[in-house]
C-alpha atoms as a PDB file:
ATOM      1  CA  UNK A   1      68.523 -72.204 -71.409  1.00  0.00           C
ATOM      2  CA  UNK A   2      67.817 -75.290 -72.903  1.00  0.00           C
ATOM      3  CA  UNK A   3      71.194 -76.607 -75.019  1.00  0.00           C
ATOM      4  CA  UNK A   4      68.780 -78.321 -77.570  1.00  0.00           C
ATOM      5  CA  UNK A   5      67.061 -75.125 -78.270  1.00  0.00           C
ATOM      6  CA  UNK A   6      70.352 -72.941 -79.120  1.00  0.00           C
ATOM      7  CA  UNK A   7      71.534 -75.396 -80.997  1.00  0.00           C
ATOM      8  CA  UNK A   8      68.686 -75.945 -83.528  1.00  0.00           C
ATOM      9  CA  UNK A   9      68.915 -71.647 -83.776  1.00  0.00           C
ATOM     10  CA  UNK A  10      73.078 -71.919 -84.231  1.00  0.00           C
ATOM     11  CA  UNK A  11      71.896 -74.448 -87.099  1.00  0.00           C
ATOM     12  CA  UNK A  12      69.168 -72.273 -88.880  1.00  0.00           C
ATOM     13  CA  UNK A  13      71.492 -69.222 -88.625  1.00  0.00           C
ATOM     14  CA  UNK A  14      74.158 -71.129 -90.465  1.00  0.00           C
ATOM     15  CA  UNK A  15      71.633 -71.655 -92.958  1.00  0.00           C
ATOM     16  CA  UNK A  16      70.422 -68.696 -92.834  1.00  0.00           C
ATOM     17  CA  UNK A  17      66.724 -69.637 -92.697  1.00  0.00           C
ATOM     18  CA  UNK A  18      65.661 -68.362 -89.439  1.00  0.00           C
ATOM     19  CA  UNK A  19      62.788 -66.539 -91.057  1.00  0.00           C
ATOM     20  CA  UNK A  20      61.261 -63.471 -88.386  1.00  0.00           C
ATOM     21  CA  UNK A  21      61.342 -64.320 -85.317  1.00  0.00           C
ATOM     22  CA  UNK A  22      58.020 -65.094 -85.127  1.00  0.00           C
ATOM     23  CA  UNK A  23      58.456 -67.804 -87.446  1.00  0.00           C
ATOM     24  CA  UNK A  24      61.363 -68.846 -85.814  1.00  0.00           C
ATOM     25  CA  UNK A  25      59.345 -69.181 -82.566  1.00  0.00           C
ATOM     26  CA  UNK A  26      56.775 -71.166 -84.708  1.00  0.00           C
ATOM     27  CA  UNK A  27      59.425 -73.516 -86.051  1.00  0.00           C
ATOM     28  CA  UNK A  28      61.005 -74.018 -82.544  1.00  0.00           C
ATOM     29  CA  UNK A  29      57.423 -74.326 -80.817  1.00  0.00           C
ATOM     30  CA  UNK A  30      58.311 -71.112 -78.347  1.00  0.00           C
ATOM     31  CA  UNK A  31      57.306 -67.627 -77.714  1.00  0.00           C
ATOM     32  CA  UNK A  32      58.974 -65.148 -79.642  1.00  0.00           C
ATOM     33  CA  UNK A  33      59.743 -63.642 -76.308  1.00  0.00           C
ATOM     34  CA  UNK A  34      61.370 -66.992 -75.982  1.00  0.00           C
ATOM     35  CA  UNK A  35      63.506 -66.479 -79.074  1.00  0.00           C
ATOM     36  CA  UNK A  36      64.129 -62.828 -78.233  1.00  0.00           C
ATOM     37  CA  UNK A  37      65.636 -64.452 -75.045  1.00  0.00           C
ATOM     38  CA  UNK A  38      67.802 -67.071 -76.520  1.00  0.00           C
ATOM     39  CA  UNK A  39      69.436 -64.748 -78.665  1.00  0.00           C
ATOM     40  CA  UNK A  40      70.427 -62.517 -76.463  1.00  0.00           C
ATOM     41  CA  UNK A  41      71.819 -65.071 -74.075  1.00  0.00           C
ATOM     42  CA  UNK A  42      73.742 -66.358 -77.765  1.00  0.00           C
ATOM     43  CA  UNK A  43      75.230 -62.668 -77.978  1.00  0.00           C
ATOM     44  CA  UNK A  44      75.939 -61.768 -74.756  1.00  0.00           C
ATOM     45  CA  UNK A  45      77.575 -65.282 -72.722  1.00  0.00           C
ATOM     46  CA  UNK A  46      78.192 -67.213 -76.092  1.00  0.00           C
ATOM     47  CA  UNK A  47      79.769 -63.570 -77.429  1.00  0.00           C
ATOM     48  CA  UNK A  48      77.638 -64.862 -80.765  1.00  0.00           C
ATOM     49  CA  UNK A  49      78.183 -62.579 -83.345  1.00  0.00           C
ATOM     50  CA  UNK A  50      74.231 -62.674 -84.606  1.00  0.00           C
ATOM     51  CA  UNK A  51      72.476 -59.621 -86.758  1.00  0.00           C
ATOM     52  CA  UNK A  52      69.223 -60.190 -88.162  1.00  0.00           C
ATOM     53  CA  UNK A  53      68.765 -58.754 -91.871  1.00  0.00           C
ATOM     54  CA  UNK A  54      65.966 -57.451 -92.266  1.00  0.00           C
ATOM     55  CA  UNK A  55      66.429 -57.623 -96.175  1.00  0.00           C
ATOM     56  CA  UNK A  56      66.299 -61.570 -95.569  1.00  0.00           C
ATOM     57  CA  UNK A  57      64.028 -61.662 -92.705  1.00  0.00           C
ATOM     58  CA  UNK A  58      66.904 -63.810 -90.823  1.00  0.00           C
ATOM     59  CA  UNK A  59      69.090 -63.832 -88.555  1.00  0.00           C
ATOM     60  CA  UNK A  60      72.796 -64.361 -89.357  1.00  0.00           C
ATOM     61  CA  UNK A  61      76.436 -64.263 -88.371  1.00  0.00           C
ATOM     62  CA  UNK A  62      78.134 -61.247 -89.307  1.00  0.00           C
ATOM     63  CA  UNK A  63      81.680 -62.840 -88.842  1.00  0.00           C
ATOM     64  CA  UNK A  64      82.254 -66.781 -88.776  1.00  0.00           C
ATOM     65  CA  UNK A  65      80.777 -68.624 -85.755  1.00  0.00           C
ATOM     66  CA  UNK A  66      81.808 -72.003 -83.857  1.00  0.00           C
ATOM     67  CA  UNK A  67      79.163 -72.953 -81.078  1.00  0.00           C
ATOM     68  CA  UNK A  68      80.668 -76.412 -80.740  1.00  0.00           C
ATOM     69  CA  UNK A  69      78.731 -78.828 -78.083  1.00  0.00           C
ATOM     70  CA  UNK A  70      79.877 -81.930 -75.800  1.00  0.00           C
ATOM     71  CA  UNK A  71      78.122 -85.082 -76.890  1.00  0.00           C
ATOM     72  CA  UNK A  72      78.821 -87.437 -74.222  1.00  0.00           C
ATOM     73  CA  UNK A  73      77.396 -90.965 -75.043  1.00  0.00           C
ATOM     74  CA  UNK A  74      76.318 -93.481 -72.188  1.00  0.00           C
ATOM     75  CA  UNK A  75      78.852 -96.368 -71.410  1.00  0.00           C
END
């Protein structure tokens, strides 16, 4: 799992602008197989709480979510 890639999804659920995940594949230049993938690796190690709405075509947190990443800079 590439950390780049779950953190541009953490950021679009936040927004709540995913879109389908087809779109969201589109967006992040990956299969939606892909996406299917990094979700459930969000849900099930990151214990995520992500639904998708299918009212708003997106998926979203149903409680509030951290995902908070280590930026180490280069001395």
């Amino acid at each position: 799992m590439d950390i780049r890639v779950i953190n541009k999804i953490h950021e679009r659920i936040l927004k709540e602008s995913t879109g389908t995940p087809k779109e969201l594949a589109y967006a992040l230049n990956v299969s939606e197989r892909t996406v299917y993938n990094y979700i459930k690796f969000m849900r099930l190690e990151l214990k995520a709480p992500i639904i998708y709405n299918r009212i708003k075509d997106t998926y979203e947190y149903e409680t509030i979510c951290n995902i908070n990443f280590i930026h180490i800079e280069s001395f």
